[in-house]
PDB file of N, CA and C in Angstrom:
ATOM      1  N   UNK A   1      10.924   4.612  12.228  1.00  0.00           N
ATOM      2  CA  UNK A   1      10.960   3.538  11.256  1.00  0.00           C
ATOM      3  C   UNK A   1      10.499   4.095   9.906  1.00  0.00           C
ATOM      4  N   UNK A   2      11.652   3.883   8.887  1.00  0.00           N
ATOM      5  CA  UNK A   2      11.031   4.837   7.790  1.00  0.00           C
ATOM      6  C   UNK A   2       9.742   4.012   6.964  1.00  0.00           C
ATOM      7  N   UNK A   3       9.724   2.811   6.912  1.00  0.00           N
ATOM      8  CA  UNK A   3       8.561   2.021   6.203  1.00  0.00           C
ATOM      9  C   UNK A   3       7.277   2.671   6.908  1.00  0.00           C
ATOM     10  N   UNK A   4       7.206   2.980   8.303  1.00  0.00           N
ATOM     11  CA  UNK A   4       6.040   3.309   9.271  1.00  0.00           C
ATOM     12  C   UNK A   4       5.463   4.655   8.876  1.00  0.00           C
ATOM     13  N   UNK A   5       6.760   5.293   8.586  1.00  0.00           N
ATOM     14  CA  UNK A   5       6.555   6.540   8.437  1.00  0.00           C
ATOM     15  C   UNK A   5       6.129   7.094   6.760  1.00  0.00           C
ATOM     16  N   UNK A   6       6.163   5.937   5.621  1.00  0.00           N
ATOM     17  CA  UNK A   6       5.842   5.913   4.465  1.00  0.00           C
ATOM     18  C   UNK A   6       4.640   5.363   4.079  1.00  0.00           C
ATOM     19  N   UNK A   7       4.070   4.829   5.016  1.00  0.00           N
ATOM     20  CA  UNK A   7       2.824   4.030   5.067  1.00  0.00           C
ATOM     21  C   UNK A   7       1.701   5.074   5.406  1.00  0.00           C
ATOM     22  N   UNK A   8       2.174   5.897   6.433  1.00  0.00           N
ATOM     23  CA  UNK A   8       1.200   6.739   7.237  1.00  0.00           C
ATOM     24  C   UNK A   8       0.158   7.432   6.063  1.00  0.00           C
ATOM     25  N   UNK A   9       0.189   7.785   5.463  1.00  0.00           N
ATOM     26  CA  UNK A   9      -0.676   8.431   4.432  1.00  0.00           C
ATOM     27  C   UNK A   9      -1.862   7.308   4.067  1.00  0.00           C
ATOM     28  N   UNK A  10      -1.048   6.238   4.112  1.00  0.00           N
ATOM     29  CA  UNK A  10      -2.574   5.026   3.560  1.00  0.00           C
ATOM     30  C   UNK A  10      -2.854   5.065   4.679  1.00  0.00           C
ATOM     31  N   UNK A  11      -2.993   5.359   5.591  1.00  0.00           N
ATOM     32  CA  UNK A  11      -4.078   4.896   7.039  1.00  0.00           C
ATOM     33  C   UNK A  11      -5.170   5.944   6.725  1.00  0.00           C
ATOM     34  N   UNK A  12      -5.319   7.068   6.191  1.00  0.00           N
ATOM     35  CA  UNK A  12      -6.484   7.407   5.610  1.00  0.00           C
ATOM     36  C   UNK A  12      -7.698   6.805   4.534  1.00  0.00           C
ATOM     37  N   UNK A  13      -7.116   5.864   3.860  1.00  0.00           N
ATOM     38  CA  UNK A  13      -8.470   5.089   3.688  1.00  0.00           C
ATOM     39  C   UNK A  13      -8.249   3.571   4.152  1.00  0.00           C
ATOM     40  N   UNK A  14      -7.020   3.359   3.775  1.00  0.00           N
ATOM     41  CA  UNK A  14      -7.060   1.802   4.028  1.00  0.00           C
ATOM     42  C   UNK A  14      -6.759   1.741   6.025  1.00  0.00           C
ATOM     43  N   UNK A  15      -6.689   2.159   6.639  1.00  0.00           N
ATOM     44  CA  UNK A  15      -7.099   2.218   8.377  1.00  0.00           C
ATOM     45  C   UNK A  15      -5.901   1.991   8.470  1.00  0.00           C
ATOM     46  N   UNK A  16      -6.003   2.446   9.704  1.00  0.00           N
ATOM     47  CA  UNK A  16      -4.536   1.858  10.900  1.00  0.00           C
ATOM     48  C   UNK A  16      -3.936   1.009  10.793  1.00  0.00           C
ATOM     49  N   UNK A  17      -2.135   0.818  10.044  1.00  0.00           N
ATOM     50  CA  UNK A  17      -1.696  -0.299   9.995  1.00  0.00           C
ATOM     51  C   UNK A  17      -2.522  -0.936   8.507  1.00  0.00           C
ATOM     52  N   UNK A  18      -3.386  -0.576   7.929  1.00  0.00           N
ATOM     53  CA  UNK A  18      -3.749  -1.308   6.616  1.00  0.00           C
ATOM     54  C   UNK A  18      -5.073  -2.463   7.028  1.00  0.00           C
ATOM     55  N   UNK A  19      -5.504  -1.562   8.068  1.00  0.00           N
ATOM     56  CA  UNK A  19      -6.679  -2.532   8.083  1.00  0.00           C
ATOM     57  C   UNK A  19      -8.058  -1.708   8.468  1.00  0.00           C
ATOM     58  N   UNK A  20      -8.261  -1.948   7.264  1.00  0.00           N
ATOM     59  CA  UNK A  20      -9.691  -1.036   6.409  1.00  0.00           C
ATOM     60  C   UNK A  20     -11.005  -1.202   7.451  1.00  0.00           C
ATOM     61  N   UNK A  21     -11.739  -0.372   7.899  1.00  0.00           N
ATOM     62  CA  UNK A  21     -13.197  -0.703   8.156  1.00  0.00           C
ATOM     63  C   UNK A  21     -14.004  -1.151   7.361  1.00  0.00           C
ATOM     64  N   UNK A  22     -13.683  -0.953   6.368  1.00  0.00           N
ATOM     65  CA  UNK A  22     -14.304  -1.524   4.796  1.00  0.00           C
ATOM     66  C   UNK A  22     -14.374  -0.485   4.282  1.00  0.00           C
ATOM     67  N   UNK A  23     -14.948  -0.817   2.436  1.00  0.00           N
ATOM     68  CA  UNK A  23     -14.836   0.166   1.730  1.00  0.00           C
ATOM     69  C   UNK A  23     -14.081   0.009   0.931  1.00  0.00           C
ATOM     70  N   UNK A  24     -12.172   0.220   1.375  1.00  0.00           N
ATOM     71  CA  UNK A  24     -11.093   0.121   1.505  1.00  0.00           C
ATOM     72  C   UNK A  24     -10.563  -1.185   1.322  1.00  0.00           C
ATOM     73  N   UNK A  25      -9.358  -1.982   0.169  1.00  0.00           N
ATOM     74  CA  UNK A  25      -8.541  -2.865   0.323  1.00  0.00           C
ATOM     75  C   UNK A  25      -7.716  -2.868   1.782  1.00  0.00           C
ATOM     76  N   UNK A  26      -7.701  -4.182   2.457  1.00  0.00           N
ATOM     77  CA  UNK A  26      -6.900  -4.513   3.690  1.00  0.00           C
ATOM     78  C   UNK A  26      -6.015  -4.771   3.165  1.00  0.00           C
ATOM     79  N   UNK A  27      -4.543  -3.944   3.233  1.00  0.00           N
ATOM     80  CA  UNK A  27      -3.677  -4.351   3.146  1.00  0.00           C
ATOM     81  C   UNK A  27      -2.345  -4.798   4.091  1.00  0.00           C
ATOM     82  N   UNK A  28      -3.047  -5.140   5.374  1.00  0.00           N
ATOM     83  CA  UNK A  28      -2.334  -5.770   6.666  1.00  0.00           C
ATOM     84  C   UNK A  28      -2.164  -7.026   6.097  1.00  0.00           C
ATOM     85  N   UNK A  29      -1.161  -7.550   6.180  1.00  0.00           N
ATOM     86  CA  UNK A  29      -1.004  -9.136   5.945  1.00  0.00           C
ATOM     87  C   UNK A  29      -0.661  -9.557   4.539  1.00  0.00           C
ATOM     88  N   UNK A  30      -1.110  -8.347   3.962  1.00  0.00           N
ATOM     89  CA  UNK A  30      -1.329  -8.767   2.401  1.00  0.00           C
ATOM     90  C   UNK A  30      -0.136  -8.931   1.677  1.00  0.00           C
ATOM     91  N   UNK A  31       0.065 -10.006   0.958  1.00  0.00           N
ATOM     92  CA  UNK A  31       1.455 -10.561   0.373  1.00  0.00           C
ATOM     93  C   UNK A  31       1.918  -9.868  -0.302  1.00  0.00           C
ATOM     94  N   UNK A  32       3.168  -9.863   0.106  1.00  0.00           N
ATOM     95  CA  UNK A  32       4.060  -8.856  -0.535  1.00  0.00           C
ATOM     96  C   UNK A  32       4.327  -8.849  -1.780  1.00  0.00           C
ATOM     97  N   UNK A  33       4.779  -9.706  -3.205  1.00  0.00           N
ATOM     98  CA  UNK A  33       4.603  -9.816  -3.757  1.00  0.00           C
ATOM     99  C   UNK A  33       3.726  -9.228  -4.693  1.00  0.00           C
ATOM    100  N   UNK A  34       2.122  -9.406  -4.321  1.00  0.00           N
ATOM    101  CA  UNK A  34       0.822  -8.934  -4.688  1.00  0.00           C
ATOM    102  C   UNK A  34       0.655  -7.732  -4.960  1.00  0.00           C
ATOM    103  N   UNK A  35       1.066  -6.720  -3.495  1.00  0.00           N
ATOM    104  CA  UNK A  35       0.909  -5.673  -3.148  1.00  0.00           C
ATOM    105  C   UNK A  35       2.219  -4.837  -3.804  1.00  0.00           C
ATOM    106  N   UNK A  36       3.348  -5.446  -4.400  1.00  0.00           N
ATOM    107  CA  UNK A  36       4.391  -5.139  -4.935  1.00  0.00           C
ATOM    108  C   UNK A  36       3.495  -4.403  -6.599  1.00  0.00           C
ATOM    109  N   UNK A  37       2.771  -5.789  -6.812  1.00  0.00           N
ATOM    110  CA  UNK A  37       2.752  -5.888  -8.124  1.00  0.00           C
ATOM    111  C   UNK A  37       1.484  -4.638  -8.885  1.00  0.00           C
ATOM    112  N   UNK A  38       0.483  -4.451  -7.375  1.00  0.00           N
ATOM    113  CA  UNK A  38      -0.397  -3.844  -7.608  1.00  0.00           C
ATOM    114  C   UNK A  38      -0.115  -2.539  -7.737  1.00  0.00           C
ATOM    115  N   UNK A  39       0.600  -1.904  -6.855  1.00  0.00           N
ATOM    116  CA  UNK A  39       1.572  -0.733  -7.014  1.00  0.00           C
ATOM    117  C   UNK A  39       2.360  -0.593  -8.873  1.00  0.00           C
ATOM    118  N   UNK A  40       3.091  -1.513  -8.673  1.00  0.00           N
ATOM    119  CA  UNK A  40       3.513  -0.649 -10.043  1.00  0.00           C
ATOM    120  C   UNK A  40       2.315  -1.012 -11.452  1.00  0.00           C
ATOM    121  N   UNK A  41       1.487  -1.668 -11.457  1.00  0.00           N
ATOM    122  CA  UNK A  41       0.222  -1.273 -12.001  1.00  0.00           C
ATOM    123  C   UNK A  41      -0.687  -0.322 -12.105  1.00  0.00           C
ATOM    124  N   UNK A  42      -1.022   0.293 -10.910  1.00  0.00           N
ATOM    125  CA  UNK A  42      -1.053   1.550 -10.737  1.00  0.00           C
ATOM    126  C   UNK A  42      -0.244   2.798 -11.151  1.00  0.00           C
ATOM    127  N   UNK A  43       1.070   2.506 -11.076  1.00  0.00           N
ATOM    128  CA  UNK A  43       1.851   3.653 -11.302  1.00  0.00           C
ATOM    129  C   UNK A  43       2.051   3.492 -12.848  1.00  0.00           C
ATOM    130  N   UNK A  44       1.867   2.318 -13.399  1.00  0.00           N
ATOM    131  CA  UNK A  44       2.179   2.440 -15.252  1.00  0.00           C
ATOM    132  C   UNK A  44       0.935   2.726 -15.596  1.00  0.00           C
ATOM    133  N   UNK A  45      -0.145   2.796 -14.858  1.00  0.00           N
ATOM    134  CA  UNK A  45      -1.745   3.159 -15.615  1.00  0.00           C
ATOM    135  C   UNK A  45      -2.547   1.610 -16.142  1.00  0.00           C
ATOM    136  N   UNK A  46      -1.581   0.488 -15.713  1.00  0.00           N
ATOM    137  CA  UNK A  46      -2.327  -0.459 -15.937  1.00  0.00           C
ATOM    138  C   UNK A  46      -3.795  -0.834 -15.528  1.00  0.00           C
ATOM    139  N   UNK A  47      -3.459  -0.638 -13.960  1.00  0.00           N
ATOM    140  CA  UNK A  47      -4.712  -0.647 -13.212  1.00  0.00           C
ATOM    141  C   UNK A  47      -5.331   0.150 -12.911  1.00  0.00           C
ATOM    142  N   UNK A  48      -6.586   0.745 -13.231  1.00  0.00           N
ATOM    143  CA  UNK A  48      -7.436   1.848 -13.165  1.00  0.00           C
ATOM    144  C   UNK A  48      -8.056   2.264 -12.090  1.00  0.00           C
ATOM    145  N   UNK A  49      -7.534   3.954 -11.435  1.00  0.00           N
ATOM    146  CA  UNK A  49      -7.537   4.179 -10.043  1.00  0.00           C
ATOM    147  C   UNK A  49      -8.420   5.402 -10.284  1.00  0.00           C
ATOM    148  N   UNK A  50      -8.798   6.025  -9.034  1.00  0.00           N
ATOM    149  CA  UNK A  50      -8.969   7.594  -9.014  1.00  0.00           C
ATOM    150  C   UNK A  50      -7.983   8.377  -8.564  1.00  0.00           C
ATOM    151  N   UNK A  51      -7.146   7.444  -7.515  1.00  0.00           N
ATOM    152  CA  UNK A  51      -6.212   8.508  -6.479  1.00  0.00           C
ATOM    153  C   UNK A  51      -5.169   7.274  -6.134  1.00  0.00           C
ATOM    154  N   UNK A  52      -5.007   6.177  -6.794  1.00  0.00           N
ATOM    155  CA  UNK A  52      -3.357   5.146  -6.328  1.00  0.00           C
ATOM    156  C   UNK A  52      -2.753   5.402  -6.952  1.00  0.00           C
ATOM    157  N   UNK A  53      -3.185   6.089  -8.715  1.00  0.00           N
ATOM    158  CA  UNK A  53      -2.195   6.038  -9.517  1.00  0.00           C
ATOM    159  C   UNK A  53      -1.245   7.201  -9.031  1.00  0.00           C
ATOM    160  N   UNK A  54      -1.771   7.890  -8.720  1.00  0.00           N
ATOM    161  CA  UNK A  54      -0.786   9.262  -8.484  1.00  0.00           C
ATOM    162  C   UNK A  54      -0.144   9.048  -7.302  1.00  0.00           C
ATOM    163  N   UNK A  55      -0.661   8.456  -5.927  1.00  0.00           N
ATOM    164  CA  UNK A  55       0.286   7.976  -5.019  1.00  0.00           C
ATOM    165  C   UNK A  55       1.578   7.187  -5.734  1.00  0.00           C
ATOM    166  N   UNK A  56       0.957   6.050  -6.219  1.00  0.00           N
ATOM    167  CA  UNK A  56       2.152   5.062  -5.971  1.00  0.00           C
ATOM    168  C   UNK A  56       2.937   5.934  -7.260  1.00  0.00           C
ATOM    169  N   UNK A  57       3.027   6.881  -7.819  1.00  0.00           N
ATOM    170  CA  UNK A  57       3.727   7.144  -8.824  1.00  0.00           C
ATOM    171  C   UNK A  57       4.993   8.315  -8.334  1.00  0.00           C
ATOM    172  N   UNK A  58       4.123   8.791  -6.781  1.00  0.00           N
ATOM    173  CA  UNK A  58       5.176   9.299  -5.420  1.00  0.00           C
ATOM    174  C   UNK A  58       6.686   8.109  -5.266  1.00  0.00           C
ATOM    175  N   UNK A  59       6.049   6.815  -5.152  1.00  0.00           N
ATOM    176  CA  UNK A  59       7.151   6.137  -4.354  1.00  0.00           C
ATOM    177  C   UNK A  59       8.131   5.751  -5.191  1.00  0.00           C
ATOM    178  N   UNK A  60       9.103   5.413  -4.958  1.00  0.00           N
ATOM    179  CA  UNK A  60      10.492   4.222  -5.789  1.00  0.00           C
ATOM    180  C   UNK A  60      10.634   3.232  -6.046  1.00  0.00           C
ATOM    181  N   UNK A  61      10.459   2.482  -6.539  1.00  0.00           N
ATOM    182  CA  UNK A  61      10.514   1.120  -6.551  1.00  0.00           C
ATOM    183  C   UNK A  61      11.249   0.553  -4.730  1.00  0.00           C
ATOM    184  N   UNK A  62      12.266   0.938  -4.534  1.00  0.00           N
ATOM    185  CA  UNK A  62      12.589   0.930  -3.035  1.00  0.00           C
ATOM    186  C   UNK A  62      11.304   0.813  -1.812  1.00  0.00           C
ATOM    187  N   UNK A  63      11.079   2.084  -2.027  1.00  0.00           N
ATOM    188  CA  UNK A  63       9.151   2.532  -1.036  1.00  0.00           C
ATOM    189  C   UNK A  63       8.978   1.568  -1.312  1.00  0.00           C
ATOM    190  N   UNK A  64       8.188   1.449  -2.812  1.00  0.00           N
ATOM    191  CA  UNK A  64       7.237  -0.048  -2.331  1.00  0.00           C
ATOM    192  C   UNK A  64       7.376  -1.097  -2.209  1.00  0.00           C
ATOM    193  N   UNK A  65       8.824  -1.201  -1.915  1.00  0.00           N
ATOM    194  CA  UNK A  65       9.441  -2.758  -1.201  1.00  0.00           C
ATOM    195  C   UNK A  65       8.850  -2.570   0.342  1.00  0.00           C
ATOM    196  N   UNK A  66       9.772  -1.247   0.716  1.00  0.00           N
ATOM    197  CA  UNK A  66       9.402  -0.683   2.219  1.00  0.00           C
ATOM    198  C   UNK A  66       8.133  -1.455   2.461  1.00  0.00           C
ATOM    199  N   UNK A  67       6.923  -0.627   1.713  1.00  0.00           N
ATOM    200  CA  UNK A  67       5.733  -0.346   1.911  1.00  0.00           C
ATOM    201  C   UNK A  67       5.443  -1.788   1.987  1.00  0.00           C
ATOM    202  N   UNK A  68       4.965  -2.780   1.339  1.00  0.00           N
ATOM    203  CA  UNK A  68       5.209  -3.972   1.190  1.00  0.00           C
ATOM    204  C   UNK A  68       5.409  -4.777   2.260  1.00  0.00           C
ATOM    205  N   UNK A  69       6.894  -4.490   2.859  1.00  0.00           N
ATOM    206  CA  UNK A  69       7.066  -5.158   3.763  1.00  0.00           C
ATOM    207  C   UNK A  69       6.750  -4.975   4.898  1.00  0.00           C
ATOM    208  N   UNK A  70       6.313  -3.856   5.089  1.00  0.00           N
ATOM    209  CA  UNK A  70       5.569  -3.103   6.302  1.00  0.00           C
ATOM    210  C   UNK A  70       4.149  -4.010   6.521  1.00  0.00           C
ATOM    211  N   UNK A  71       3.076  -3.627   5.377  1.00  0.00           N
ATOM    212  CA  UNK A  71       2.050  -4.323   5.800  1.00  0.00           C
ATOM    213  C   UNK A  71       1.821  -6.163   5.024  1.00  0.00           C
ATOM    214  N   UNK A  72       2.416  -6.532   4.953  1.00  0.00           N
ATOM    215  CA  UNK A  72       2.500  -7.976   4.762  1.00  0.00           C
ATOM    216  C   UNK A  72       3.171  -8.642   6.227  1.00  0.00           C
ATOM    217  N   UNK A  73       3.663  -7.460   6.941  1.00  0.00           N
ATOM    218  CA  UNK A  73       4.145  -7.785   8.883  1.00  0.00           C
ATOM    219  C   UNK A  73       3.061  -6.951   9.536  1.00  0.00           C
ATOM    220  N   UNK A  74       1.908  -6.356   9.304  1.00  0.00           N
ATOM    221  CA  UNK A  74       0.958  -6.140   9.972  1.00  0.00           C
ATOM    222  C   UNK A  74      -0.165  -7.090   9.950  1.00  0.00           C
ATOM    223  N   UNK A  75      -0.622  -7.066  11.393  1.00  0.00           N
ATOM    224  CA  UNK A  75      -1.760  -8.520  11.705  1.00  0.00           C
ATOM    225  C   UNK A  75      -3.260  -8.167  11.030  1.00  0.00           C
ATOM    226  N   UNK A  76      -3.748  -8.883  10.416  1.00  0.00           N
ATOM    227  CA  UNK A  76      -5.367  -8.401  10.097  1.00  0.00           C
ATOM    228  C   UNK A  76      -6.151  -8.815  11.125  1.00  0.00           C
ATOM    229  N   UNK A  77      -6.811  -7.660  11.526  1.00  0.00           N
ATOM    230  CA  UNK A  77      -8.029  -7.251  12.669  1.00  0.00           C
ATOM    231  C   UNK A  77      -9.466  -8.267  11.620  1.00  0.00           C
TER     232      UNK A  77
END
């Protein structure tokens, strides 16, 4: 599943599937939309990161539909 397989990198901070031990934003469940919007904020430098801006500046506008729709269909623990 390529969304599964584009996600895998955030399970290093944000946990398995997008659900953080804390620390970390949960992004299991989290509306797509939101998580759309936070991404390309990150990637224009709107929103001030140490290490999202340069991820999400990896993906396509496509990805972070993927991405998106991946964990807005994952359950929060």
């Amino acid at each position: 599943n390529r969304s599964r397989n584009l996600s895998a990198p955030c399970f290093a901070c944000h946990g398995t599937d997008g659900n953080s031990e804390g620390g970390m934003p949960v992004l299991a469940g989290m509306d797509k939309a939101w998580f759309v919007s936070q991404m390309n904020d990150f990637k224009s430098g709107a929103r001030p990161a140490t290490v999202m801006h340069q991820h999400a500046r990896g993906y396509t506008d496509e990805e972070i539909e993927l991405l998106a729709r991946f964990f807005e269909a994952q359950k929060r623990k």
